[in-house]
C-alpha atoms as a PDB file:
ATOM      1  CA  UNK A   1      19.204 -24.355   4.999  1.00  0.00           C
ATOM      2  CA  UNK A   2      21.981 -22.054   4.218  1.00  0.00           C
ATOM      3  CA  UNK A   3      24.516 -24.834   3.030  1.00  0.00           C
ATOM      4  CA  UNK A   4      21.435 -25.895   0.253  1.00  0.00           C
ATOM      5  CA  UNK A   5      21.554 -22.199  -1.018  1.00  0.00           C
ATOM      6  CA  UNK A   6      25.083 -21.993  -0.889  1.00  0.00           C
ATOM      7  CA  UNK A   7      25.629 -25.514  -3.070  1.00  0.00           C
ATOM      8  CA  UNK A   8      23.235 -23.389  -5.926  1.00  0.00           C
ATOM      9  CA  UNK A   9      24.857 -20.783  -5.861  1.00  0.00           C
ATOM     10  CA  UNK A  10      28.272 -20.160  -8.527  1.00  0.00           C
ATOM     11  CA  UNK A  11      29.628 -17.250  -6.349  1.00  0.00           C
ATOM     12  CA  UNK A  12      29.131 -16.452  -2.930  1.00  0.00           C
ATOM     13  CA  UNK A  13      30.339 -13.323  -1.709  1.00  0.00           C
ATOM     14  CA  UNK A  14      33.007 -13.940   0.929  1.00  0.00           C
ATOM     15  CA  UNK A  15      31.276 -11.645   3.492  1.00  0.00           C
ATOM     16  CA  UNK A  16      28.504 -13.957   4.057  1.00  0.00           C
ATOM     17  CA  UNK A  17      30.918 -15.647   6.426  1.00  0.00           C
ATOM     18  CA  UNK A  18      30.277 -13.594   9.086  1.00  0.00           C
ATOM     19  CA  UNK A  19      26.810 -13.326   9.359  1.00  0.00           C
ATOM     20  CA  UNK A  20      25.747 -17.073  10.232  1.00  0.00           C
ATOM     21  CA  UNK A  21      21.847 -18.393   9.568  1.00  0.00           C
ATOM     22  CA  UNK A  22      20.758 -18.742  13.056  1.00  0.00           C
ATOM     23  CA  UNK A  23      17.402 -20.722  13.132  1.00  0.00           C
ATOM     24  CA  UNK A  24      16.635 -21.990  16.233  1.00  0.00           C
ATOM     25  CA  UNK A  25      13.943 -20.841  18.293  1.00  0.00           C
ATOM     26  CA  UNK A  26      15.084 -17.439  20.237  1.00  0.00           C
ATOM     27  CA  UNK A  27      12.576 -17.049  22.880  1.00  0.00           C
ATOM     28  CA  UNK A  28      12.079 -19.360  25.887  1.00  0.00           C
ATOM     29  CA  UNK A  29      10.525 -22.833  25.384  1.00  0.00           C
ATOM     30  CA  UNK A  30       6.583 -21.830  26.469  1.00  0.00           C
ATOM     31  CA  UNK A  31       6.366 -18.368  25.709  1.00  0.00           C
ATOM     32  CA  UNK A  32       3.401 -19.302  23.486  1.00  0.00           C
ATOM     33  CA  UNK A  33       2.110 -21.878  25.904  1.00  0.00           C
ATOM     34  CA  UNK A  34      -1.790 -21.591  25.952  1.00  0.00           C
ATOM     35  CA  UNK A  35      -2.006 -19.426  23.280  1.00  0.00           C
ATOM     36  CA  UNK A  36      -3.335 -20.442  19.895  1.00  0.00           C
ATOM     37  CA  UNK A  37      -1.581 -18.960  16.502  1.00  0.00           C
ATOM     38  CA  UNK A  38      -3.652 -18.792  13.077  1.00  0.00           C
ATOM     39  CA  UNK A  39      -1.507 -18.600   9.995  1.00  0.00           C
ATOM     40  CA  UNK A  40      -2.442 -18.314   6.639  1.00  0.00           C
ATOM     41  CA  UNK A  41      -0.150 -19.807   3.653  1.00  0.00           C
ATOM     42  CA  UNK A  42       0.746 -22.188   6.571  1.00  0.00           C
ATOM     43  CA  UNK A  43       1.192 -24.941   4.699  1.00  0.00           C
ATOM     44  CA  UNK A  44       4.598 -23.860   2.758  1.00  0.00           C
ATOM     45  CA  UNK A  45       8.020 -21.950   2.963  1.00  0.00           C
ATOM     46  CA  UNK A  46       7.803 -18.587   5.181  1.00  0.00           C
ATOM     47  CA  UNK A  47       3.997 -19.743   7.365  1.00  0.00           C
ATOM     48  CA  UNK A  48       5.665 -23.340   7.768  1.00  0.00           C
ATOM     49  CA  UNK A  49       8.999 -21.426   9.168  1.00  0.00           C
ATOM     50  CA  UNK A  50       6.525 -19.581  11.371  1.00  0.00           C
ATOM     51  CA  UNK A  51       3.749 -22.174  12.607  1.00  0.00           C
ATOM     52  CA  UNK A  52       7.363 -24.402  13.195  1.00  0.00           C
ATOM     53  CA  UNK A  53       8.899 -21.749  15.457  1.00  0.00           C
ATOM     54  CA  UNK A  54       5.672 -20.844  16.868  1.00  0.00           C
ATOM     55  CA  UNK A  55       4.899 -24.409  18.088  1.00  0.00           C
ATOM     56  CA  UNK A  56       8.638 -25.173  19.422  1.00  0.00           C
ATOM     57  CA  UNK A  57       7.705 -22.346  21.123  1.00  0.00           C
ATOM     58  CA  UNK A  58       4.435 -24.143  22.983  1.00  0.00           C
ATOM     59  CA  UNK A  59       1.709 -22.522  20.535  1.00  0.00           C
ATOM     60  CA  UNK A  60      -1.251 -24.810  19.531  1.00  0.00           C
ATOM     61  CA  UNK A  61      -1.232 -23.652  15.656  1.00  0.00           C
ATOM     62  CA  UNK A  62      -3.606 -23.768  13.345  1.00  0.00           C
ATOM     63  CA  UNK A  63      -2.562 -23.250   9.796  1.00  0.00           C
ATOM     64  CA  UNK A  64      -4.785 -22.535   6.852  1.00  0.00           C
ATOM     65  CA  UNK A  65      -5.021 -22.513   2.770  1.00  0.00           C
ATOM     66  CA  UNK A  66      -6.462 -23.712  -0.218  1.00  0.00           C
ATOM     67  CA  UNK A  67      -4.455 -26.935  -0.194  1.00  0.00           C
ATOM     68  CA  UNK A  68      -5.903 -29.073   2.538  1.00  0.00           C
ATOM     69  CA  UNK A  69      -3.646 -32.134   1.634  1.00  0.00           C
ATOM     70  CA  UNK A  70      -0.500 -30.111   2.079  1.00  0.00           C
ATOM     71  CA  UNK A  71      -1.581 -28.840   5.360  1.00  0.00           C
ATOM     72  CA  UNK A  72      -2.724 -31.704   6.875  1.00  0.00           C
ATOM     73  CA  UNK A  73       0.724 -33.193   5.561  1.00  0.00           C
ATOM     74  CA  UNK A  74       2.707 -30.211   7.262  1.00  0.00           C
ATOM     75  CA  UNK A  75       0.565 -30.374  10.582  1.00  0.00           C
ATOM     76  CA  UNK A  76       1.864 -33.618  10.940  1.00  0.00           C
ATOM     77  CA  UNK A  77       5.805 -33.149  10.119  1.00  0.00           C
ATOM     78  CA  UNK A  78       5.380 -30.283  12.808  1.00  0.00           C
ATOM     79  CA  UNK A  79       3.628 -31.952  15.065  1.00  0.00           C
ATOM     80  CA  UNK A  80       5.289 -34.953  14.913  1.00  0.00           C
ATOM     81  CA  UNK A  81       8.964 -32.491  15.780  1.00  0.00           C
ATOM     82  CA  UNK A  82       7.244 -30.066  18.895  1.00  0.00           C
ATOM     83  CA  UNK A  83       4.977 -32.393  20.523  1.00  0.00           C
ATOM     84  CA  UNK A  84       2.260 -29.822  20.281  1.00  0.00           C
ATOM     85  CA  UNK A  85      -0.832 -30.206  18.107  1.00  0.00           C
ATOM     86  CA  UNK A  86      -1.051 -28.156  14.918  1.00  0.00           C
ATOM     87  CA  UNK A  87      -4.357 -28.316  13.299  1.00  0.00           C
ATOM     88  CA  UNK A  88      -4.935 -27.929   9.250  1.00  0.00           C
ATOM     89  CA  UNK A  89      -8.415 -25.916   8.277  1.00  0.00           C
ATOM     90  CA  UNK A  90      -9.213 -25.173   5.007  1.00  0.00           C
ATOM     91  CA  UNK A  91      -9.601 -21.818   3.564  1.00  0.00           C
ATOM     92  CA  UNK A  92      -9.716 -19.376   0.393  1.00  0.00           C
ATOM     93  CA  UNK A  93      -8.690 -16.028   1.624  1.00  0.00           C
ATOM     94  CA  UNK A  94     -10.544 -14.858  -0.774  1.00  0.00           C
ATOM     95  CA  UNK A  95     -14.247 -15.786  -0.091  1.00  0.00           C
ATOM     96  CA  UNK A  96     -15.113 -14.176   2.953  1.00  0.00           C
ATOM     97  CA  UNK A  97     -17.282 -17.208   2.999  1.00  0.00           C
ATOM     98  CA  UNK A  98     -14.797 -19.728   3.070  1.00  0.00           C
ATOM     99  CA  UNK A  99     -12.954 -17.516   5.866  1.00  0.00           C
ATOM    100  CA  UNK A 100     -15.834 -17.408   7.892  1.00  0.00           C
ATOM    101  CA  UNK A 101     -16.042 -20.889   7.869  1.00  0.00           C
ATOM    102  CA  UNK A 102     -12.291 -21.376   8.555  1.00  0.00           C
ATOM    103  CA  UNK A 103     -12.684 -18.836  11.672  1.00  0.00           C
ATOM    104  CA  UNK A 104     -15.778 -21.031  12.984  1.00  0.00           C
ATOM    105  CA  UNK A 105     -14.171 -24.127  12.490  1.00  0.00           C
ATOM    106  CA  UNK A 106     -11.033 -22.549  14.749  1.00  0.00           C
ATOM    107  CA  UNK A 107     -13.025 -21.079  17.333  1.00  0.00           C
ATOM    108  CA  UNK A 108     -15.024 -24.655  17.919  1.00  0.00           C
ATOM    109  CA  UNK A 109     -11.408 -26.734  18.206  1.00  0.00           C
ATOM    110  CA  UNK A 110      -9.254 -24.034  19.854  1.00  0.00           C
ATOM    111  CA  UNK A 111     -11.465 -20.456  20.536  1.00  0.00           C
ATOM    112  CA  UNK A 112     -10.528 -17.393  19.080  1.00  0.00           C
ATOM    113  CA  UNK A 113      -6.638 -17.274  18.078  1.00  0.00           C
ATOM    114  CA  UNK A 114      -4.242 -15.131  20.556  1.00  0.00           C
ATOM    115  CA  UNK A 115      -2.027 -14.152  17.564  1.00  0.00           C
ATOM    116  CA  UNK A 116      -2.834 -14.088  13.783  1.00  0.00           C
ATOM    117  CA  UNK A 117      -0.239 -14.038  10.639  1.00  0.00           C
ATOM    118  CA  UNK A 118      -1.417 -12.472   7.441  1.00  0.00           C
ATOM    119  CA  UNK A 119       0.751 -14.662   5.555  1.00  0.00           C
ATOM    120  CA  UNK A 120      -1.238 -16.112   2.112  1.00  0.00           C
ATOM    121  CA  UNK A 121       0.313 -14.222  -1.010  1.00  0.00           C
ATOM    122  CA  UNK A 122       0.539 -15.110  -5.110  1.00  0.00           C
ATOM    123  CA  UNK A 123       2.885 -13.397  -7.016  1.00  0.00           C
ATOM    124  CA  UNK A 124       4.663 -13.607 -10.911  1.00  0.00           C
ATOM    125  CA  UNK A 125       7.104 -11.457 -12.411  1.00  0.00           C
ATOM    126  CA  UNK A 126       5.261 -10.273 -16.091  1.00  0.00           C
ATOM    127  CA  UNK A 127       5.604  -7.054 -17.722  1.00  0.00           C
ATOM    128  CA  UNK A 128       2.370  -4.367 -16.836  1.00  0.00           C
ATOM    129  CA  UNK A 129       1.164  -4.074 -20.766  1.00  0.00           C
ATOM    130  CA  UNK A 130       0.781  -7.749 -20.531  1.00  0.00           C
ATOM    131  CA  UNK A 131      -1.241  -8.131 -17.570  1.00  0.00           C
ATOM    132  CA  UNK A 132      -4.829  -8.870 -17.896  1.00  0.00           C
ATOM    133  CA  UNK A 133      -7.806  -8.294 -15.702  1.00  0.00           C
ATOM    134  CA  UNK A 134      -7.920 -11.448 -14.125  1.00  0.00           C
ATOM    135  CA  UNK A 135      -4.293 -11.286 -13.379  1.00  0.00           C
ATOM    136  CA  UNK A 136      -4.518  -8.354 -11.411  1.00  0.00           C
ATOM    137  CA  UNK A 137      -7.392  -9.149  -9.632  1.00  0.00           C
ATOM    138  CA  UNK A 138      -6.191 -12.813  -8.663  1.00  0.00           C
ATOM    139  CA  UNK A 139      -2.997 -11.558  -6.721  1.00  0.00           C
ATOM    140  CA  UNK A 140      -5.040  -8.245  -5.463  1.00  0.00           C
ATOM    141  CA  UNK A 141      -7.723 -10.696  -4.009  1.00  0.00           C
ATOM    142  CA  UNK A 142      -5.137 -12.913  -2.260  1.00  0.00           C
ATOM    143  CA  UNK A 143      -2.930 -10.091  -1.117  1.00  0.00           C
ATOM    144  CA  UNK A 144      -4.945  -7.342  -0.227  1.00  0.00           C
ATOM    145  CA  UNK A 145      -8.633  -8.414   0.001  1.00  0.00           C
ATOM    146  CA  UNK A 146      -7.460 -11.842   1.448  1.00  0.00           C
ATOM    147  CA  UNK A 147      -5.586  -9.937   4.177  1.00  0.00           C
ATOM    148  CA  UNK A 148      -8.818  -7.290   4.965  1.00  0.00           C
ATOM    149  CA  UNK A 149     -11.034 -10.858   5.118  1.00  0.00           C
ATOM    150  CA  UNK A 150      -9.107 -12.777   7.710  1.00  0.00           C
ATOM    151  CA  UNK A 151      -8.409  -9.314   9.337  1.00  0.00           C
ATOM    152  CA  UNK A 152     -11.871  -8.078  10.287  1.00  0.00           C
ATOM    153  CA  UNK A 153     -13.282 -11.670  10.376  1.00  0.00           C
ATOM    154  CA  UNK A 154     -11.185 -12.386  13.291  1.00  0.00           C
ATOM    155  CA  UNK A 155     -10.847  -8.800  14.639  1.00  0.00           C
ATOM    156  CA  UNK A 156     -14.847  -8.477  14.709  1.00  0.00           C
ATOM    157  CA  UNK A 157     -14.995 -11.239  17.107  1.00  0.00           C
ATOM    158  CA  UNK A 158     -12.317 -10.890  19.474  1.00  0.00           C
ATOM    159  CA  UNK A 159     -13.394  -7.062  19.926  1.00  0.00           C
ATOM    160  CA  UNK A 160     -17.162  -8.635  20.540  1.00  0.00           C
ATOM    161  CA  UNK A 161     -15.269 -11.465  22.940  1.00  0.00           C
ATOM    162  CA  UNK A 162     -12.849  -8.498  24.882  1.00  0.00           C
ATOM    163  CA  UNK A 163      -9.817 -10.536  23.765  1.00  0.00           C
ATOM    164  CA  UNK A 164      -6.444  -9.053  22.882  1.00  0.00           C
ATOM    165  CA  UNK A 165      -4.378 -10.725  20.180  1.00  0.00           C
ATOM    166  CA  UNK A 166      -1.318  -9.836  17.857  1.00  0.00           C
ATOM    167  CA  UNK A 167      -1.966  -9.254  14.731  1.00  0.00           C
ATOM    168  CA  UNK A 168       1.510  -9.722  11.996  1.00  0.00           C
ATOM    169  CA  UNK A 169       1.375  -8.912   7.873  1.00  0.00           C
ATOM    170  CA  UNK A 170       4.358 -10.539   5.845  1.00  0.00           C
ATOM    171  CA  UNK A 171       4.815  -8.062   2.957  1.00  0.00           C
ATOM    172  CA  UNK A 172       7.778  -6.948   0.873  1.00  0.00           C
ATOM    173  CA  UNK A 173      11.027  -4.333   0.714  1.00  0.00           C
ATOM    174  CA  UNK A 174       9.233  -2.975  -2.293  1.00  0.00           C
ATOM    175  CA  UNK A 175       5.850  -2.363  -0.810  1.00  0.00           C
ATOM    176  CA  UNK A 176       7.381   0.773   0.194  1.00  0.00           C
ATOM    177  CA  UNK A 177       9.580   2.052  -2.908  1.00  0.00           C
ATOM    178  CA  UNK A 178       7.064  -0.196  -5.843  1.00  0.00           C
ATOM    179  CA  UNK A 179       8.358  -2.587  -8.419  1.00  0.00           C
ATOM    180  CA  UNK A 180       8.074  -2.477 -11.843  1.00  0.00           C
ATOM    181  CA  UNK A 181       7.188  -6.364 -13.216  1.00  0.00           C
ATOM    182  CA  UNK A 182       5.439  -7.273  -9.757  1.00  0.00           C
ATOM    183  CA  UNK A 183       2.797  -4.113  -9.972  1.00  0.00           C
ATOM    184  CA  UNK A 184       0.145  -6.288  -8.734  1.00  0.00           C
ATOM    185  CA  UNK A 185       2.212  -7.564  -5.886  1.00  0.00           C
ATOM    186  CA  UNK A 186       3.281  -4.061  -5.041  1.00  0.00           C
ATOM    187  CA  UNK A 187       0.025  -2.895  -5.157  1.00  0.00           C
ATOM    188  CA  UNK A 188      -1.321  -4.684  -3.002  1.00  0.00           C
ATOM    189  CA  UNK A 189       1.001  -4.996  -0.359  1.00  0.00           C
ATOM    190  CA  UNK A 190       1.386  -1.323  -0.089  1.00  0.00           C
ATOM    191  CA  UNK A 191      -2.380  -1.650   0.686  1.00  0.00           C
ATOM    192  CA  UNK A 192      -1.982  -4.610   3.235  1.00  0.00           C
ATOM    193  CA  UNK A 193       0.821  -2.127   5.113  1.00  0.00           C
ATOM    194  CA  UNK A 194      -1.981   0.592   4.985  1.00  0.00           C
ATOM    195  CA  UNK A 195      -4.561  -1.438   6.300  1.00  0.00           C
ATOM    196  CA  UNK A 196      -2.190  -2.654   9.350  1.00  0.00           C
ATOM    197  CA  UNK A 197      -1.242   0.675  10.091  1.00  0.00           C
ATOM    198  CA  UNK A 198      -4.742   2.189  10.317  1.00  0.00           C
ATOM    199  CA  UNK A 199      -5.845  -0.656  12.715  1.00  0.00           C
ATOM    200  CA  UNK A 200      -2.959  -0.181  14.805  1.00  0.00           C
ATOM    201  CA  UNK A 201      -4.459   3.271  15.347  1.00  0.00           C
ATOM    202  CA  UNK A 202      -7.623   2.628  15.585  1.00  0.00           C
ATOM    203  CA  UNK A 203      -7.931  -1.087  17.454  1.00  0.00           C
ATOM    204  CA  UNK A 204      -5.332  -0.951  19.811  1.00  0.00           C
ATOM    205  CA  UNK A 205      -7.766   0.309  22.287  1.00  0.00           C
ATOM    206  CA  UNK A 206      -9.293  -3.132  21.846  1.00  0.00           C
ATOM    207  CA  UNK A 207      -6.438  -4.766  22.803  1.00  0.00           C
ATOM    208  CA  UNK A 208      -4.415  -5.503  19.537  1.00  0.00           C
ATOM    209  CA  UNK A 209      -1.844  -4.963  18.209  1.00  0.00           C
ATOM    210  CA  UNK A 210      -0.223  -4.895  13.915  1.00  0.00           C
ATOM    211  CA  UNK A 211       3.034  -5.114  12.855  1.00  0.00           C
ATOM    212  CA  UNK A 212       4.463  -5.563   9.195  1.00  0.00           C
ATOM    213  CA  UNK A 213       7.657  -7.653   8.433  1.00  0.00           C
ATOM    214  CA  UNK A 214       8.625  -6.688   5.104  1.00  0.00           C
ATOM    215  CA  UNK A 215      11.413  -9.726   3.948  1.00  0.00           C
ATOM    216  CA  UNK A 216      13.803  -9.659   1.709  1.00  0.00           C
ATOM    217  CA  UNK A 217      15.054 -12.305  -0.960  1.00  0.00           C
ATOM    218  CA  UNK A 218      14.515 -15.454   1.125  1.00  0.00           C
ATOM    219  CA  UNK A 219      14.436 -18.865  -1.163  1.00  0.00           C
ATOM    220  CA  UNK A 220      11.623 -20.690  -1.121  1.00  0.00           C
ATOM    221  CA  UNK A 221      10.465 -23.585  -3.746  1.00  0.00           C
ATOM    222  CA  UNK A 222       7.240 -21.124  -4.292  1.00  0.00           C
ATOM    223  CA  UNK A 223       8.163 -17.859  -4.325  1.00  0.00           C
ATOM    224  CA  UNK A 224      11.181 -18.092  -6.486  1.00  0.00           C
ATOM    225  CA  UNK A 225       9.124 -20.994  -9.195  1.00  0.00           C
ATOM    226  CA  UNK A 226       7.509 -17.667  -9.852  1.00  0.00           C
ATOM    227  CA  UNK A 227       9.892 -15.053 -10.006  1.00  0.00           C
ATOM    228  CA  UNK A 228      13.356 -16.758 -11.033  1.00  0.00           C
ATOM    229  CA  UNK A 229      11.314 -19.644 -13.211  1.00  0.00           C
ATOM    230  CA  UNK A 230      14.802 -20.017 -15.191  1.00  0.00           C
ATOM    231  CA  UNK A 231      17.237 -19.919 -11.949  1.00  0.00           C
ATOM    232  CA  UNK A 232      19.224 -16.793 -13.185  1.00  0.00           C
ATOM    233  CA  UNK A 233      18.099 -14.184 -10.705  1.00  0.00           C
ATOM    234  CA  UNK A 234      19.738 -15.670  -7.365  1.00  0.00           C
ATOM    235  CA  UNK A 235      23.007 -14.349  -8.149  1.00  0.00           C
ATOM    236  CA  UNK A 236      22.159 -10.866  -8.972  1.00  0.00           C
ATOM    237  CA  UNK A 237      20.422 -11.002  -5.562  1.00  0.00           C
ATOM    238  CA  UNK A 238      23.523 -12.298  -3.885  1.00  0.00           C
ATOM    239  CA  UNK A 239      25.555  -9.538  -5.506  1.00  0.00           C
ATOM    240  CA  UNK A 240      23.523  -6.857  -4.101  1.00  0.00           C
ATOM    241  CA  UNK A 241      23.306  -8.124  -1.134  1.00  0.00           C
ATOM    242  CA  UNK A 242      25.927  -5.990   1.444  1.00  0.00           C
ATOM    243  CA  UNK A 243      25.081  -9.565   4.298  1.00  0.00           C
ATOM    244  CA  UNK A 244      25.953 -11.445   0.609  1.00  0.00           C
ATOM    245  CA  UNK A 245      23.775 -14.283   1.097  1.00  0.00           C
ATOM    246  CA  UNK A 246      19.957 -14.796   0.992  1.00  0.00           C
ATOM    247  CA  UNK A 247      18.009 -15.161   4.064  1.00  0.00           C
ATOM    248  CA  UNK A 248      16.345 -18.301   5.461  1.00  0.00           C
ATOM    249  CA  UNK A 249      12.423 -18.974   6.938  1.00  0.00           C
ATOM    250  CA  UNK A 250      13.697 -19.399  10.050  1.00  0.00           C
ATOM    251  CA  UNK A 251      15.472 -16.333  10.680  1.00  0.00           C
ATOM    252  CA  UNK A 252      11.812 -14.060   9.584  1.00  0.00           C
ATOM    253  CA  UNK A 253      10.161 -16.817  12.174  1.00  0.00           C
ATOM    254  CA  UNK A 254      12.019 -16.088  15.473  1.00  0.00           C
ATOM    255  CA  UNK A 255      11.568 -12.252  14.257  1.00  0.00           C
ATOM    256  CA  UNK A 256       7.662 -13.322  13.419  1.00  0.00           C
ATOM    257  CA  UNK A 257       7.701 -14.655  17.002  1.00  0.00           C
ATOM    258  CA  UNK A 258       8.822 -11.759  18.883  1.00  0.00           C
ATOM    259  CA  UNK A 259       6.567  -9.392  17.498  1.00  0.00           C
ATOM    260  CA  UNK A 260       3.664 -11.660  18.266  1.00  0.00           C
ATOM    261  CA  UNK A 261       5.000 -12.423  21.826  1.00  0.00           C
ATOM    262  CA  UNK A 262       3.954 -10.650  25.126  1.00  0.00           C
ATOM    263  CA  UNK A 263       8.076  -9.207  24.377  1.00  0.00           C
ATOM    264  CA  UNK A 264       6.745  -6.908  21.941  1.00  0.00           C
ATOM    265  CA  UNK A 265       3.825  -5.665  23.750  1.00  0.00           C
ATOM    266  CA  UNK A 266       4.771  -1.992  23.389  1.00  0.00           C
ATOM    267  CA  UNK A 267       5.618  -2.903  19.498  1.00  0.00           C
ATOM    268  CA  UNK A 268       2.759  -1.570  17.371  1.00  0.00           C
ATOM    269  CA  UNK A 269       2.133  -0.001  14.101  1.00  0.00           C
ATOM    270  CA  UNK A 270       5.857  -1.196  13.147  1.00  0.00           C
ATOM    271  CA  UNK A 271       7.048  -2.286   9.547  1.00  0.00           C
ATOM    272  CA  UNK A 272      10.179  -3.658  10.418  1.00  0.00           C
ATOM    273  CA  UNK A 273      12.793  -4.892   7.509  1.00  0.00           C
ATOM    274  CA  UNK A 274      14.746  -7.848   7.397  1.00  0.00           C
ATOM    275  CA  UNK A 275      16.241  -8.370   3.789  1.00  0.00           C
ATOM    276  CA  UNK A 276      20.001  -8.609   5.241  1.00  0.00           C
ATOM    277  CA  UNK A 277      21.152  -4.193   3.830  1.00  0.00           C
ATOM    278  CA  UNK A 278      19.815  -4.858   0.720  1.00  0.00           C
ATOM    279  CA  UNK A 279      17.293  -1.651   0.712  1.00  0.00           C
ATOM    280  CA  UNK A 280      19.653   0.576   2.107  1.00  0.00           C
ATOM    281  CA  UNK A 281      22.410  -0.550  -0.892  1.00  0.00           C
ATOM    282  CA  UNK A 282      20.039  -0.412  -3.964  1.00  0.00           C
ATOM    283  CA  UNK A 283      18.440   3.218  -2.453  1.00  0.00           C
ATOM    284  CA  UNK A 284      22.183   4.585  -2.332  1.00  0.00           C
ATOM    285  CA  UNK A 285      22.751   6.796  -5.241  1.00  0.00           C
ATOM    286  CA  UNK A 286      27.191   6.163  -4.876  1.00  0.00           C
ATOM    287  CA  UNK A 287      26.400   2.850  -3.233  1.00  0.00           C
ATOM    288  CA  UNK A 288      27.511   1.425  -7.135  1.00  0.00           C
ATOM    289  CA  UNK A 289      31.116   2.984  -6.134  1.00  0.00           C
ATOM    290  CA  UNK A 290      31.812  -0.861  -4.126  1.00  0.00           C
ATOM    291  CA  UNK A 291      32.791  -2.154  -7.423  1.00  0.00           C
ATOM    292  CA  UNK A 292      35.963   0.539  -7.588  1.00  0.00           C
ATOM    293  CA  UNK A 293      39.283  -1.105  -7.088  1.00  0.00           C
ATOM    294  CA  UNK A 294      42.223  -0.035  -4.947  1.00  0.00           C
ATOM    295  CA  UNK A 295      44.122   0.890  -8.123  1.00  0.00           C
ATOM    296  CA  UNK A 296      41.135   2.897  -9.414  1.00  0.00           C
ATOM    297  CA  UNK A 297      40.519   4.755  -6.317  1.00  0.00           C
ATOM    298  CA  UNK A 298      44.128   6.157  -5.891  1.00  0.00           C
ATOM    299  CA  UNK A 299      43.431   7.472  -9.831  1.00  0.00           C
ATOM    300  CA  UNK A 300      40.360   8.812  -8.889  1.00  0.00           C
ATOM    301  CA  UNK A 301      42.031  10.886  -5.892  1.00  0.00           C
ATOM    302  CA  UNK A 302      45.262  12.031  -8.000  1.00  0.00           C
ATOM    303  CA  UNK A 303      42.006  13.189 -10.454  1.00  0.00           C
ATOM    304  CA  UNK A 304      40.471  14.929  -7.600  1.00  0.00           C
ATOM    305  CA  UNK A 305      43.101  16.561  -6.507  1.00  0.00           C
ATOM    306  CA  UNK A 306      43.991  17.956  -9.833  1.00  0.00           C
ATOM    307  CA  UNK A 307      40.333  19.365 -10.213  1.00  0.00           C
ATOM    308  CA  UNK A 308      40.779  21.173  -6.610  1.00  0.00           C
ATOM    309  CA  UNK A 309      44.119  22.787  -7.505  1.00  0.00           C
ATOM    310  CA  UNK A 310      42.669  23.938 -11.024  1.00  0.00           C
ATOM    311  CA  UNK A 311      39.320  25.369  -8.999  1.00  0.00           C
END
């Protein structure tokens, strides 16, 4: 919750006051009623937000990963809070195998899923020269190739079926623009944003739909283990952060949750943002001028001024 990040944090930026954490569930209780939602990385952080939201909402959820104890333990605690059954399978993104088997496994308990999240990722922060092979092809093969697996696994048989679904990649803010120290992350999440987009183009005659969510800084025991391993990062993210505070799994869920609701049926091929302005303030080339005082910007016009009359 919001009150958790704001207890870590030495200095919150007094704007954050007026933009609240709203978490609870958007849309109308059973606007996922009958419809079954597969989510990968469901087990933790931003696919437990979702497969939470998504079964408030009336979804029967299945949520998938490497970790079948965690799942299993999640399925419960959601479960246990909606009322509605949320089923753990076991899969490696990875192995088109293991996906196969994960799809088969769905399709006996529930039949083919009505909306599917692309939501499995790895990431570190390590400098490019010191990257080896297996490094890059570990987060590459989650990212990317894990995406493309669950992707065309699924999309092959709902074409073959005549079934419409929704189809929603979680990527990044710096998919688009790349990152130095996350290359492999980049990478491949440029490529997931590619892949989405192509399909868009080329499936919706099938009856589905893609949409991106690229997130911004959102806190999460996983992600930031990873990328902030000595907790010194969160308040350079708060600083540059116009909304000054980070955002919460539950505010990308009810976004997650429109897109793949019968709301957004006429959203498709989008890559919407949610990182709370801070793209727009980093991409700014004067957007650095915010730290200017009162005092300095009264010298900098008598400056100004001086430079016009001497022009």
């Amino acid at each position: 919750t919001y009150n958790q990040y704001h207890a870590l944090c030495q200095k919150v930026p007094p704007q954050a006051s007026f933009f609240p954490v709203k978490e609870a569930p958007m849309l109308l209780p059973g606007t996922f009623k009958n419809k079954v939602a597969f989510i990968t990385g469901g087990g933790t952080g931003l696919g437990k937000g979702m497969a939470s939201t998504l079964s408030a909402l009336g979804a029967e959820c299945v949520i998938a990963s490497r970790k079948l104890d965690i799942l299993k333990k999640t399925a419960d605690e959601i479960s246990h809070k909606t009322g509605n059954k949320v089923h753990a399978v076991q899969c490696n993104v990875r192995d088109p195998a293991s996906v196969g088997a994960a799809v088969d496994s769905v399709v006996s308990q529930v039949g083919l899923p009505d909306v599917i999240i692309n939501n499995a990722a790895g990431n570190f922060i390590s400098p490019s020269e010191k990257l080896s092979a297996n490094a890059w092809k570990t987060i590459t093969d989650i990212v990317l190739n894990g995406t493309a697996n669950v992707t065309l696994e699924i999309g092959k048989r709902l074409i073959k079926a005549g079934k419409g679904a929704a189809f929603l990649a979680i990527t990044t803010i710096y998919a688009e623009t790349g990152s130095g120290f996350v290359v492999p992350s980049a990478s491949a999440k440029a490529g997931v944003e590619a892949l989405c987009m192509s399909l868009a183009g080329e499936w919706g005659r099938y009856g589905l739909r893609f949409n991106v969510i690229q997130p911004g800084p959102i806190k999460t025991k996983g992600a930031f283990s990873r990328l902030d391993p000595a907790g010194v990062y969160e308040q350079v993210l708060l600083d540059r952060m116009p909304v000054g505070r980070l955002g919460t799994p539950g505010e990308i869920a009810n976004l997650a949750a429109y897109l793949c609701s019968d709301y957004a049926s006429w959203v498709s091929g989008a890559i919407i943002r949610m990182d709370g302005g801070e793209y727009v303030l980093m991409s700014g080339e004067f957007n650095h001028l915010r730290m200017v005082t009162k005092d300095q910007w009264s010298e900098f016009e008598s400056m100004i001024r001086k430079t016009k009359n001497e022009s």
